[in-house]
C-alpha atoms as a PDB file:
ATOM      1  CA  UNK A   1     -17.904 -42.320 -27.263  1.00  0.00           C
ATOM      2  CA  UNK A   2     -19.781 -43.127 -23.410  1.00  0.00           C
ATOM      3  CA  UNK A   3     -19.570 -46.078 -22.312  1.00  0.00           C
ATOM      4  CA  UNK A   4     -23.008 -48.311 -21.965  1.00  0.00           C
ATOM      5  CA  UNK A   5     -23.253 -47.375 -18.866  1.00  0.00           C
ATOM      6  CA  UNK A   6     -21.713 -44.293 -18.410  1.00  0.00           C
ATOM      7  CA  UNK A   7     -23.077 -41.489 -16.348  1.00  0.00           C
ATOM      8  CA  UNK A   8     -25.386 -38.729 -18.374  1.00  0.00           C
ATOM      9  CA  UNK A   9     -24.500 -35.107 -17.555  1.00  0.00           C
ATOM     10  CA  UNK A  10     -26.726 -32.563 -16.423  1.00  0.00           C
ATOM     11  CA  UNK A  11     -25.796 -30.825 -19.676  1.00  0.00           C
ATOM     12  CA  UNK A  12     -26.893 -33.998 -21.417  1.00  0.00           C
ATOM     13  CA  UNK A  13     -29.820 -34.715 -19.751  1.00  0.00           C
ATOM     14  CA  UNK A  14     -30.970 -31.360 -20.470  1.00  0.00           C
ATOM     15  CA  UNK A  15     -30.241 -31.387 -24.581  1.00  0.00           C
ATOM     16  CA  UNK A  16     -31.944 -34.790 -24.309  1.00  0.00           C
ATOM     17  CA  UNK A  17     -35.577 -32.706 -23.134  1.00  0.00           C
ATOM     18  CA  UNK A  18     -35.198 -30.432 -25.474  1.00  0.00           C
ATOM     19  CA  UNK A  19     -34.912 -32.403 -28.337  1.00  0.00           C
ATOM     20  CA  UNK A  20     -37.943 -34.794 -26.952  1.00  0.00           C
ATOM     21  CA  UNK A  21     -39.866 -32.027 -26.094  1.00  0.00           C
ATOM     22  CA  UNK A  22     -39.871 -30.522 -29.935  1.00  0.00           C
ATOM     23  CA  UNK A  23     -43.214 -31.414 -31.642  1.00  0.00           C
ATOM     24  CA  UNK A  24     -41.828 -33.236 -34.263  1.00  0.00           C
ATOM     25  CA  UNK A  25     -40.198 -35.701 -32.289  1.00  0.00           C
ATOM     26  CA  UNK A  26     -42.956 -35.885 -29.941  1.00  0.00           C
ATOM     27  CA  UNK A  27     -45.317 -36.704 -33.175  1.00  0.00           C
ATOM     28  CA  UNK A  28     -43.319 -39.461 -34.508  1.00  0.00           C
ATOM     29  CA  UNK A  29     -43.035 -41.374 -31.235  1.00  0.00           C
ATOM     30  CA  UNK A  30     -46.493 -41.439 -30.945  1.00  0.00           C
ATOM     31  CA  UNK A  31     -47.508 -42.754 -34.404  1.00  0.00           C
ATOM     32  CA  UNK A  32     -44.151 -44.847 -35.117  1.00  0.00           C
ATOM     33  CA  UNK A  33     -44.244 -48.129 -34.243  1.00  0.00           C
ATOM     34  CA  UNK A  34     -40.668 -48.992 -34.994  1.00  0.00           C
ATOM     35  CA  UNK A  35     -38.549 -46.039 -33.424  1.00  0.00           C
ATOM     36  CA  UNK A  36     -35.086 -47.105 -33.696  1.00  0.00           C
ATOM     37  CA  UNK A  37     -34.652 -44.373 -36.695  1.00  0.00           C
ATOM     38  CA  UNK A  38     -36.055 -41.598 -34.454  1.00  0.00           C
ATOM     39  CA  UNK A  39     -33.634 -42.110 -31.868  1.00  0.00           C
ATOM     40  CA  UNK A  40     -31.254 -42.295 -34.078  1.00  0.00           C
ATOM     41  CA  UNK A  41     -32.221 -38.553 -35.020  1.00  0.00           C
ATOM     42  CA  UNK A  42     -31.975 -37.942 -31.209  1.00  0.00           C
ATOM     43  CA  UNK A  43     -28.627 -39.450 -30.874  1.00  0.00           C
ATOM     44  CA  UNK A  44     -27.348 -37.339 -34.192  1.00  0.00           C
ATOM     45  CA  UNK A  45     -28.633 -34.084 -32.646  1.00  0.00           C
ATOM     46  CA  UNK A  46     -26.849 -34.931 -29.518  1.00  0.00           C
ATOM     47  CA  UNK A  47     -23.580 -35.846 -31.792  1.00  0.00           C
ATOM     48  CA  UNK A  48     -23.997 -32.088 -33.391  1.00  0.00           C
ATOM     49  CA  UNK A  49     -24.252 -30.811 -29.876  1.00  0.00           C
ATOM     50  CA  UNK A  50     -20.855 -32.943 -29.137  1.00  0.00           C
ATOM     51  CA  UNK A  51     -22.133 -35.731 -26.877  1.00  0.00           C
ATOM     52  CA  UNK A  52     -21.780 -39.142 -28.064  1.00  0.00           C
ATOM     53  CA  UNK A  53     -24.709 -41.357 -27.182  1.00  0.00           C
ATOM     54  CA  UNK A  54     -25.820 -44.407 -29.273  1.00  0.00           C
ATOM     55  CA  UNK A  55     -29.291 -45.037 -30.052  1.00  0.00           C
ATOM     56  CA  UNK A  56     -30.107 -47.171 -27.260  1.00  0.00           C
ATOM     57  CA  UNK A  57     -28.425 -45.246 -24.730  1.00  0.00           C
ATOM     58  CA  UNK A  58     -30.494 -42.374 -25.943  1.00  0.00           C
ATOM     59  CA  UNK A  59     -33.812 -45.075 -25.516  1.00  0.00           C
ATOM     60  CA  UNK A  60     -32.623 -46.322 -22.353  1.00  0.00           C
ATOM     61  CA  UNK A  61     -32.521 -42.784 -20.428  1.00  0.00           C
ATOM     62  CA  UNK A  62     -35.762 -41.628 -21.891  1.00  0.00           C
ATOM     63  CA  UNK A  63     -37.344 -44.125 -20.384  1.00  0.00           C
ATOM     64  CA  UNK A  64     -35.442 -44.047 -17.188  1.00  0.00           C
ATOM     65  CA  UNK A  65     -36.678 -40.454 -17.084  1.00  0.00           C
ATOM     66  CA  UNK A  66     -40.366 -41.675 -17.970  1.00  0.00           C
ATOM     67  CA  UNK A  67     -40.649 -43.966 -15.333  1.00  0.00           C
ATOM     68  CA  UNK A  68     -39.267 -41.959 -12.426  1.00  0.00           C
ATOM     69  CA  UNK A  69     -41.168 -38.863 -13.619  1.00  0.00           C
ATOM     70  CA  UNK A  70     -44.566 -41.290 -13.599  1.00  0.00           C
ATOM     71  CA  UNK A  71     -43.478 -42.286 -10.214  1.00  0.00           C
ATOM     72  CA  UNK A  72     -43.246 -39.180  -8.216  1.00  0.00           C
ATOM     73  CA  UNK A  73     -46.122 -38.086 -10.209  1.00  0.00           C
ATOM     74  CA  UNK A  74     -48.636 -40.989  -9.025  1.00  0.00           C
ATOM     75  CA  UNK A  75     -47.453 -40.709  -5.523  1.00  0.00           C
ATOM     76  CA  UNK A  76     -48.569 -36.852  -5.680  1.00  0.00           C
ATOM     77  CA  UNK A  77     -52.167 -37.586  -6.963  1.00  0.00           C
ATOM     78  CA  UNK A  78     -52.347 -39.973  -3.722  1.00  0.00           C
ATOM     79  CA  UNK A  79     -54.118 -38.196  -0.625  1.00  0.00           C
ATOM     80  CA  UNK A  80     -51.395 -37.446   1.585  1.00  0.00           C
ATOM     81  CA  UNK A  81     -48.293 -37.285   0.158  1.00  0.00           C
ATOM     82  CA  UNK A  82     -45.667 -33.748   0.090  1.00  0.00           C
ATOM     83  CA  UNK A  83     -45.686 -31.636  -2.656  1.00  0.00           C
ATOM     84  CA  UNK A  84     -41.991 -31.757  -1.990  1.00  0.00           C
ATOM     85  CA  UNK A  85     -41.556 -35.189  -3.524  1.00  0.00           C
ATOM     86  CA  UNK A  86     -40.826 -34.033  -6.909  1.00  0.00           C
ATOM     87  CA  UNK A  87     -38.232 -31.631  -5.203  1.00  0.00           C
ATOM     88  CA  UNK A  88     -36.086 -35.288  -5.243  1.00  0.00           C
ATOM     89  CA  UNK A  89     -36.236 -35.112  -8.845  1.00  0.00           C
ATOM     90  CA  UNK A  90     -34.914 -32.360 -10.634  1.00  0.00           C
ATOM     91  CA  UNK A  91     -36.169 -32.813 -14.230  1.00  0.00           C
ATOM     92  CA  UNK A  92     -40.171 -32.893 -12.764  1.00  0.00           C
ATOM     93  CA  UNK A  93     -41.423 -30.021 -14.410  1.00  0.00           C
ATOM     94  CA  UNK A  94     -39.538 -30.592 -17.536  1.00  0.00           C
ATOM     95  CA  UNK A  95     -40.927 -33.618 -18.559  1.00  0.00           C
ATOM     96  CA  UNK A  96     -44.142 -32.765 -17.314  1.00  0.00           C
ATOM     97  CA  UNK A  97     -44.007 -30.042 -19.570  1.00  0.00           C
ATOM     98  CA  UNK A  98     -43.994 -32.669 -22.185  1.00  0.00           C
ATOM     99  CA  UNK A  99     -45.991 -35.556 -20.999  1.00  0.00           C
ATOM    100  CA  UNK A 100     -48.052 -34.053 -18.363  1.00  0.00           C
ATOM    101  CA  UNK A 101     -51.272 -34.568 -20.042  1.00  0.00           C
ATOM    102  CA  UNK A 102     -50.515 -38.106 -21.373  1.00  0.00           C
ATOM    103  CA  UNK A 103     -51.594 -41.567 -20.313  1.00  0.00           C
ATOM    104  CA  UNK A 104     -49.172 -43.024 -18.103  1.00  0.00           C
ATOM    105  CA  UNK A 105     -48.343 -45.902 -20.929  1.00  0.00           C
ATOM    106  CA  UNK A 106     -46.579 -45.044 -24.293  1.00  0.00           C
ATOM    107  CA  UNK A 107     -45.616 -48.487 -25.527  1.00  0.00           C
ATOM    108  CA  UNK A 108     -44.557 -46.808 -28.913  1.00  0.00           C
ATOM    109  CA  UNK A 109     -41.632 -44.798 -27.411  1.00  0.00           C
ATOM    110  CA  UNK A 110     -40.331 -47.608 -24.982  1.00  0.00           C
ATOM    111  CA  UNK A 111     -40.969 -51.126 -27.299  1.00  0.00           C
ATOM    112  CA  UNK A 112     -38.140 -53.929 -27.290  1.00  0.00           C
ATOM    113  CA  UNK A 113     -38.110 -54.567 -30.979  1.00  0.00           C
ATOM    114  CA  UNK A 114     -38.123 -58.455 -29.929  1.00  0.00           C
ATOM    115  CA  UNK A 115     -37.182 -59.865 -33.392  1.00  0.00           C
ATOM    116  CA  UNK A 116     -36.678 -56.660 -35.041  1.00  0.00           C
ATOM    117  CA  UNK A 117     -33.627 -56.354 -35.941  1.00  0.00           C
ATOM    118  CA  UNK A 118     -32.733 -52.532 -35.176  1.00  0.00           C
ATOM    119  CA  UNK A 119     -29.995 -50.418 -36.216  1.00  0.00           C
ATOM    120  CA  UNK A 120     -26.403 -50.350 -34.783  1.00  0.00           C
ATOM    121  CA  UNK A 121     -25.557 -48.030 -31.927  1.00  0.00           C
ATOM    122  CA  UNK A 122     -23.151 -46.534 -33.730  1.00  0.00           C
ATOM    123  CA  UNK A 123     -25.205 -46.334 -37.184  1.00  0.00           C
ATOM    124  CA  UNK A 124     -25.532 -43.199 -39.208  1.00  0.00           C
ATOM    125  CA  UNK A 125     -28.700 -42.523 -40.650  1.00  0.00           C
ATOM    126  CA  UNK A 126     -28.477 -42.197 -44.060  1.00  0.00           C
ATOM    127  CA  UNK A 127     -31.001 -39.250 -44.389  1.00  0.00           C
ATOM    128  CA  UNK A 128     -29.844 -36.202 -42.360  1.00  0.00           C
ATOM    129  CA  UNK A 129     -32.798 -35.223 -39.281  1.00  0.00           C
ATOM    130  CA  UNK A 130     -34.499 -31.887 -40.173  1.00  0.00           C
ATOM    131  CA  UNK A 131     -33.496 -28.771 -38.333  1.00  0.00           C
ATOM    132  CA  UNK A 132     -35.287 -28.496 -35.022  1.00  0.00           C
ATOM    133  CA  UNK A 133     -36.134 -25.218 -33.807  1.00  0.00           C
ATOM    134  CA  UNK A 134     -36.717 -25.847 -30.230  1.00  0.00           C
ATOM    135  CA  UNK A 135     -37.187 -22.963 -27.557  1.00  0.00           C
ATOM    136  CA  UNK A 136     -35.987 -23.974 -24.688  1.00  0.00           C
ATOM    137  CA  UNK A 137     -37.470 -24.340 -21.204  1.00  0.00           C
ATOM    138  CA  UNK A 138     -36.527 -23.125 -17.840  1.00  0.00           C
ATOM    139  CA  UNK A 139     -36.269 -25.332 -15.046  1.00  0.00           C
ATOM    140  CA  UNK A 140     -35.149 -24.527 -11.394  1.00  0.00           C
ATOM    141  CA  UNK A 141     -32.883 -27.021 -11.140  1.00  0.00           C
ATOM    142  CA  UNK A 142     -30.779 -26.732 -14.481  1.00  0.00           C
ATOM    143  CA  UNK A 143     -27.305 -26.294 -14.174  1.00  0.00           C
ATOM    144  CA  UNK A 144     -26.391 -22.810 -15.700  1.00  0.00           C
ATOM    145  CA  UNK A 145     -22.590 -23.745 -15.811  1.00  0.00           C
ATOM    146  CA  UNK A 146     -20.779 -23.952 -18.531  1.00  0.00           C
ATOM    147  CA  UNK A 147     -22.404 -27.188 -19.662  1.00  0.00           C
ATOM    148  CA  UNK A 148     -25.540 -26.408 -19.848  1.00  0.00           C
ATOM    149  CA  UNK A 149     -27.249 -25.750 -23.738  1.00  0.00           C
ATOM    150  CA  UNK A 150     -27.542 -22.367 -24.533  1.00  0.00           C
ATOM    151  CA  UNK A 151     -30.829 -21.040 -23.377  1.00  0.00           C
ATOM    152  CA  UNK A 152     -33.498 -19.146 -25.810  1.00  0.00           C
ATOM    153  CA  UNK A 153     -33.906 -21.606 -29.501  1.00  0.00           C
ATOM    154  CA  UNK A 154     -32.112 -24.117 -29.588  1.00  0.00           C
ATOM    155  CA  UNK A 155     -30.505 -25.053 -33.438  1.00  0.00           C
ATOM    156  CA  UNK A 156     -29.196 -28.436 -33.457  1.00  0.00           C
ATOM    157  CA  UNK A 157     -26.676 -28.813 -36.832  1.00  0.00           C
ATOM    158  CA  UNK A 158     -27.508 -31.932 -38.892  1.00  0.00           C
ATOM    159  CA  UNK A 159     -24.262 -34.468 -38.225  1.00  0.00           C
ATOM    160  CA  UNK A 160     -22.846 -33.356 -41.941  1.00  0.00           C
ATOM    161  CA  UNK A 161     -22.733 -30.006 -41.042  1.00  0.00           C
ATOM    162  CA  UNK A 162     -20.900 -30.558 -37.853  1.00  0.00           C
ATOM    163  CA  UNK A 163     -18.481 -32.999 -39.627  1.00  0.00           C
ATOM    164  CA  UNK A 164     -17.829 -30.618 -42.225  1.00  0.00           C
ATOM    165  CA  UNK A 165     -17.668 -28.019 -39.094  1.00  0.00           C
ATOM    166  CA  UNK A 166     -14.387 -30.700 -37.959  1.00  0.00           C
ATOM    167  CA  UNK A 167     -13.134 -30.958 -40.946  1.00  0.00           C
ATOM    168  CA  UNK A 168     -12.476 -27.168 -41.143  1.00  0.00           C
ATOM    169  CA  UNK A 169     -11.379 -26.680 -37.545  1.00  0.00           C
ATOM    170  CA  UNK A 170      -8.577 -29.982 -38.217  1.00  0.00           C
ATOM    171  CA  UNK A 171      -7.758 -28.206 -41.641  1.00  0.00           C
ATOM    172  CA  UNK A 172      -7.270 -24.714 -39.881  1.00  0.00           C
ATOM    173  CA  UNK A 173      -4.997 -26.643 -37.339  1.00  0.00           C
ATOM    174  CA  UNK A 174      -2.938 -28.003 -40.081  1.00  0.00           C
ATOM    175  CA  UNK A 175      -2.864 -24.757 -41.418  1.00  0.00           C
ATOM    176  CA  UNK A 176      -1.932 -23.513 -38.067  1.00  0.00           C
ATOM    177  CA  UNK A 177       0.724 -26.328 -37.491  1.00  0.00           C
ATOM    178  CA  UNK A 178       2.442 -25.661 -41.107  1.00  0.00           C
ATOM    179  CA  UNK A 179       2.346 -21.545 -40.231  1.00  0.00           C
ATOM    180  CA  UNK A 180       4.286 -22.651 -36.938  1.00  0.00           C
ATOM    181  CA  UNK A 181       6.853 -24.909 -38.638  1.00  0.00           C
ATOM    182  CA  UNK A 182       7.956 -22.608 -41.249  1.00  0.00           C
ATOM    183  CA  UNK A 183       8.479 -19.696 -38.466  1.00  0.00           C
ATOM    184  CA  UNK A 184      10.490 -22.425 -36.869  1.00  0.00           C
ATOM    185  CA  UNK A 185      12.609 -23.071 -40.035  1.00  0.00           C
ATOM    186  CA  UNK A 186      13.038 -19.134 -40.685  1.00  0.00           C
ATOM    187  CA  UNK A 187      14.065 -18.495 -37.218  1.00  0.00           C
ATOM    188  CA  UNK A 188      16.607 -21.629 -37.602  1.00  0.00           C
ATOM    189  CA  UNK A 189      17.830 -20.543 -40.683  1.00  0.00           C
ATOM    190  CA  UNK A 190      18.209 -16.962 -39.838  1.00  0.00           C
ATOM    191  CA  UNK A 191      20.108 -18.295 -36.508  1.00  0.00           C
ATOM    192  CA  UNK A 192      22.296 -20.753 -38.707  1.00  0.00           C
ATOM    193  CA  UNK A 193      22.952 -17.434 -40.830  1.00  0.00           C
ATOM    194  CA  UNK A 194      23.982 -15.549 -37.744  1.00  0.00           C
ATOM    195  CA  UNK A 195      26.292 -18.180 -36.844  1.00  0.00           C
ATOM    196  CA  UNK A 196      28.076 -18.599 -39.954  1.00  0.00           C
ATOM    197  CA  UNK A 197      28.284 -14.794 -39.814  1.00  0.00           C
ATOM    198  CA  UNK A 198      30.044 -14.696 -36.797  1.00  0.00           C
ATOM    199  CA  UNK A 199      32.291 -17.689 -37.045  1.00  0.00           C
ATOM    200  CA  UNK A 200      33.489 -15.730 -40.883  1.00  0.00           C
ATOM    201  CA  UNK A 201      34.299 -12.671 -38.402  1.00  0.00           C
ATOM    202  CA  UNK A 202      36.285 -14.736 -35.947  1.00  0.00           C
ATOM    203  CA  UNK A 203      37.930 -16.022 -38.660  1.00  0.00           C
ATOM    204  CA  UNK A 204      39.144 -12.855 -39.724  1.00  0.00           C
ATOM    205  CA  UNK A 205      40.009 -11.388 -36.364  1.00  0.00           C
ATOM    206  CA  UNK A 206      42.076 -14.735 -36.040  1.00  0.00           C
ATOM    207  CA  UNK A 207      44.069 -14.266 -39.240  1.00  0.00           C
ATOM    208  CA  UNK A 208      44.631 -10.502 -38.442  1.00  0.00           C
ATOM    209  CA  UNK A 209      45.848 -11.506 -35.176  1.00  0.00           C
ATOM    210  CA  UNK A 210      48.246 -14.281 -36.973  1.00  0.00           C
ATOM    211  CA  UNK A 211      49.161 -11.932 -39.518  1.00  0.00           C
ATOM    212  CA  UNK A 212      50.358  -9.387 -36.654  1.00  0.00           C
ATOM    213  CA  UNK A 213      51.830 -11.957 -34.684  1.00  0.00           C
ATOM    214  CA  UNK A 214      54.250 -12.641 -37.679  1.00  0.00           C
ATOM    215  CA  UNK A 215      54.947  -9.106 -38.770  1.00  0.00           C
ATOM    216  CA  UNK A 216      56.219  -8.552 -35.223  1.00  0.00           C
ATOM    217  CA  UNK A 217      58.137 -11.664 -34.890  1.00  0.00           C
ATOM    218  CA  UNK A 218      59.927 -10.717 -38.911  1.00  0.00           C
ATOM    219  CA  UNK A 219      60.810  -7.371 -36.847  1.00  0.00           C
ATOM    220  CA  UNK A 220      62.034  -8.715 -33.739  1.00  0.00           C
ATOM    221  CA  UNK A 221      64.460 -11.411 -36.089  1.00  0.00           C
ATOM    222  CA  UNK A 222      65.228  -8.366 -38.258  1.00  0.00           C
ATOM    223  CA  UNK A 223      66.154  -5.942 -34.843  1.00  0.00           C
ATOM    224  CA  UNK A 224      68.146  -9.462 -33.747  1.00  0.00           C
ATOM    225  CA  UNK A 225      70.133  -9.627 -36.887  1.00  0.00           C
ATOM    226  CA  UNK A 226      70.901  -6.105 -36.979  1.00  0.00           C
ATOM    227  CA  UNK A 227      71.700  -6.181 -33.429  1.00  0.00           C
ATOM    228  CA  UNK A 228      74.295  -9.103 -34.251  1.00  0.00           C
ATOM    229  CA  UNK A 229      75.670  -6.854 -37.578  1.00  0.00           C
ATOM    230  CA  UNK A 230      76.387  -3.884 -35.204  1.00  0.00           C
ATOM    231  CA  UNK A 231      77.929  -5.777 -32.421  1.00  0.00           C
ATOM    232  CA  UNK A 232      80.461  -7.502 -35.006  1.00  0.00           C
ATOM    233  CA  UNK A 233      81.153  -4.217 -36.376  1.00  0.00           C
ATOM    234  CA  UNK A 234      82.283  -3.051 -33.260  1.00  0.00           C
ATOM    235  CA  UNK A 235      84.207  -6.063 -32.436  1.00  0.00           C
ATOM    236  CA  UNK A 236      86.019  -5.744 -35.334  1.00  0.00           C
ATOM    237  CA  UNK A 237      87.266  -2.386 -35.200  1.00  0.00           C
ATOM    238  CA  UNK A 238      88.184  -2.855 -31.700  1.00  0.00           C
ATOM    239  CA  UNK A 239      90.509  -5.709 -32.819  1.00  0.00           C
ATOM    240  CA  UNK A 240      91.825  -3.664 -35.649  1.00  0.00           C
ATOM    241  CA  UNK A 241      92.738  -1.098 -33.064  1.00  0.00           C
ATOM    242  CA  UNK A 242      94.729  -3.464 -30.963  1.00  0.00           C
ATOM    243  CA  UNK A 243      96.230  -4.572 -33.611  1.00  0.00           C
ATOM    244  CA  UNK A 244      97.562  -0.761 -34.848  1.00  0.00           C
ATOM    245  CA  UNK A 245      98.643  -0.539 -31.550  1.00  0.00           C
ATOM    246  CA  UNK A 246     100.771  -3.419 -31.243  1.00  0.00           C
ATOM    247  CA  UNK A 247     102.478  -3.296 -34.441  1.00  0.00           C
ATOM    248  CA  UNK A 248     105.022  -0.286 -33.608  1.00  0.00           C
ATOM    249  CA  UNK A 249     106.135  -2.400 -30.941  1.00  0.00           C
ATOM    250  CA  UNK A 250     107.222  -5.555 -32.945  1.00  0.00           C
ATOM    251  CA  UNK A 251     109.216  -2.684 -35.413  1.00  0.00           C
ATOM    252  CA  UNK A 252     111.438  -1.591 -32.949  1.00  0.00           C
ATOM    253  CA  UNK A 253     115.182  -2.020 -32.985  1.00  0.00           C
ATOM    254  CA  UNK A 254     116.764  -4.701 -30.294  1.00  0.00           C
ATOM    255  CA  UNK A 255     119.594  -3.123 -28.128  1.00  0.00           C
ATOM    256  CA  UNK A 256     122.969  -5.792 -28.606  1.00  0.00           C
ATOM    257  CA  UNK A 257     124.730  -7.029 -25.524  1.00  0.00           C
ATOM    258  CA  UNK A 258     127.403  -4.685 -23.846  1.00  0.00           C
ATOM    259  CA  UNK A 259     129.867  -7.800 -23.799  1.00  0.00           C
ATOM    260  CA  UNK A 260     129.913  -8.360 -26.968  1.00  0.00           C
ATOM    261  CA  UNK A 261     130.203  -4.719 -27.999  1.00  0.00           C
ATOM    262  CA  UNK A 262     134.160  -4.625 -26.414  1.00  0.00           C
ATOM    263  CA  UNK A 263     135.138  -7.571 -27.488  1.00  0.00           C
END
C-alpha cells in the first residue's frame, strides 16, 4: 500500500476523475453528509483497478484537486489574466467537466468528521460498491502510456471479484510451480536412470576386460609350462645321449705292462 504521503500517478489521478466524475458518486457527495463510506467505494474501485489508496488519501487528493482547479479558475474570471493559466494545470478541463457549473463551496465532499469517528484507512466495506459504468473523458494532457486507464467505459470490478480474480492467478501459479517441479523430478529421474544405465555397462565392459585379461594370462602360464616340459625333454635326451656315448669307452679292455709280460 502508498505511503500517506506518497506521490499519486498520472495513471491514478486519472482513475480517480473518472470514478468522481460518474453520476452516482457525484449524487451521493452532494446529499451525504457523512462520506467516509463513499470514499471508501472510491478507494475499493481504485483497489480493483490495482492502486492502493486508503480512504483519506482518496479525500485528501480530491480536494487538493478542488482547490487548485477553483484557483486557476477564479483567477481566469478576473479581467486580465492569460487563458494560459490553466495550461499549469493539467487536470483543468477534467474537473471542470465535473464541477464546472457548481458553487465554489461543497462542504459535503471535503467535511472533517470532527468527532465522528470514521472508518479505518484500510477498512473494507462490508457491502460491495455497485458497478460503475463510466465513459471516459479525453483530456490533452493525459498520459497515454502504459499507465493510463483504458480509454472508452470504464468497468471497475467490485474488490471480491478482483480478490477472487488473485486467488485464481496465485492458484494457476501453484499450478504452474507444481507442473515445473514434477518436469524437474522426471528429468532427474530419467537422468539418474541414464546413469545407472551406463555405470551397469561399464561394469560389464570392466569384467569382460578382467575376464580377458585372465584367459590370456592362464595361456601365457600354460605356453610357460609347456615351454619348461619341452626344454626338459630335450635336456634329457641330450644327457641320455652322452651317456650312450660314453659307456663303450668304460667297456674296453686295459692293455698290461710290457715289463711284466717277460718276466
Amino acid at each position: 500500500m502508498a505511503a500517506k504521503g506518497s506521490l499519486w500517478t498520472t495513471a491514478e489521478v486519472h482513475c480517480l476523475l473518472e470514478i468522481w466524475a460518474d453520476d452516482s458518486i457525484q449524487e451521493q457527495l452532494d446529499t451525504t453528509h457523512k462520506n467516509s463510506e463513499i470514499f471508501g467505494k472510491i478507494r475499493d474501485y481504485l483497489r480493483a483497478r490495482g492502486y492502493q489508496r486508503s480512504i483519506e488519501q482518496c479525500r485528501d487528493k480530491v480536494k487538493k484537486l478542488r482547490v487548485q482547479y477553483l484557483k486557476i479558475r477564479d483567477a481566469l474570471r478576473k479581467s486580465g489574466s492569460s487563458p494560459d493559466e490553466k495550461e499549469k494545470f493539467q487536470w483543468y478541463d477534467a474537473i471542470d467537466r465535473i464541477i464546472g457549473l457548481k458553487p465554489s463551496s461543497e462542504p459535503n465532499v471535503f467535511e472533517s468528521h470532527a468527532g465522528t469517528p470514521s472508518a479505518a484507512p484500510d477498512s473494507v466495506d462490508t457491502e460491495p460498491p455497485p458497478q460503475l459504468n463510466i465513459t471516459s473523458f479525453t483530456s490533452d494532457h493525459t498520459n497515454t502510456g502504459n499507465e493510463s486507464c483504458n480509454s472508452g467505459t470504464l468497468d471497475i470490478t467490485p474488490p471480491e471479484q478482483c480478490n477472487k480474480r488473485r486467488k485464481r492467478k496465485k492458484m494457476d501459479v501453484s499450478d504452474m510451480m507444481e507442473a515445473f517441479l514434477d518436469m524437474q523430478k522426471k528429468q532427474y529421474d530419467e537422468f539418474m536412470r541414464g546413469e545407472q544405465l551406463h555405470l551397469q555397462q561399464e561394469r560389464e565392459m570392466l569384467n569382460d576386460w578382467m575376464k580377458a585379461q585372465m584367459e590370456m594370462e592362464e595361456r601365457r602360464q600354460q605356453m610357460q609350462q609347456e615351454e619348461r616340459q619341452e626344454a626338459n625333454r630335450m635336456f634329457q635326451q641330450m644327457m641320455n645321449r652322452m651317456f650312450d656315448a660314453m659307456v663303450p669307452l668304460y667297456q674296453q679292455p686295459t692293455p698290461s705292462h710290457p715289463n711284466k709280460s717277460s718276466n
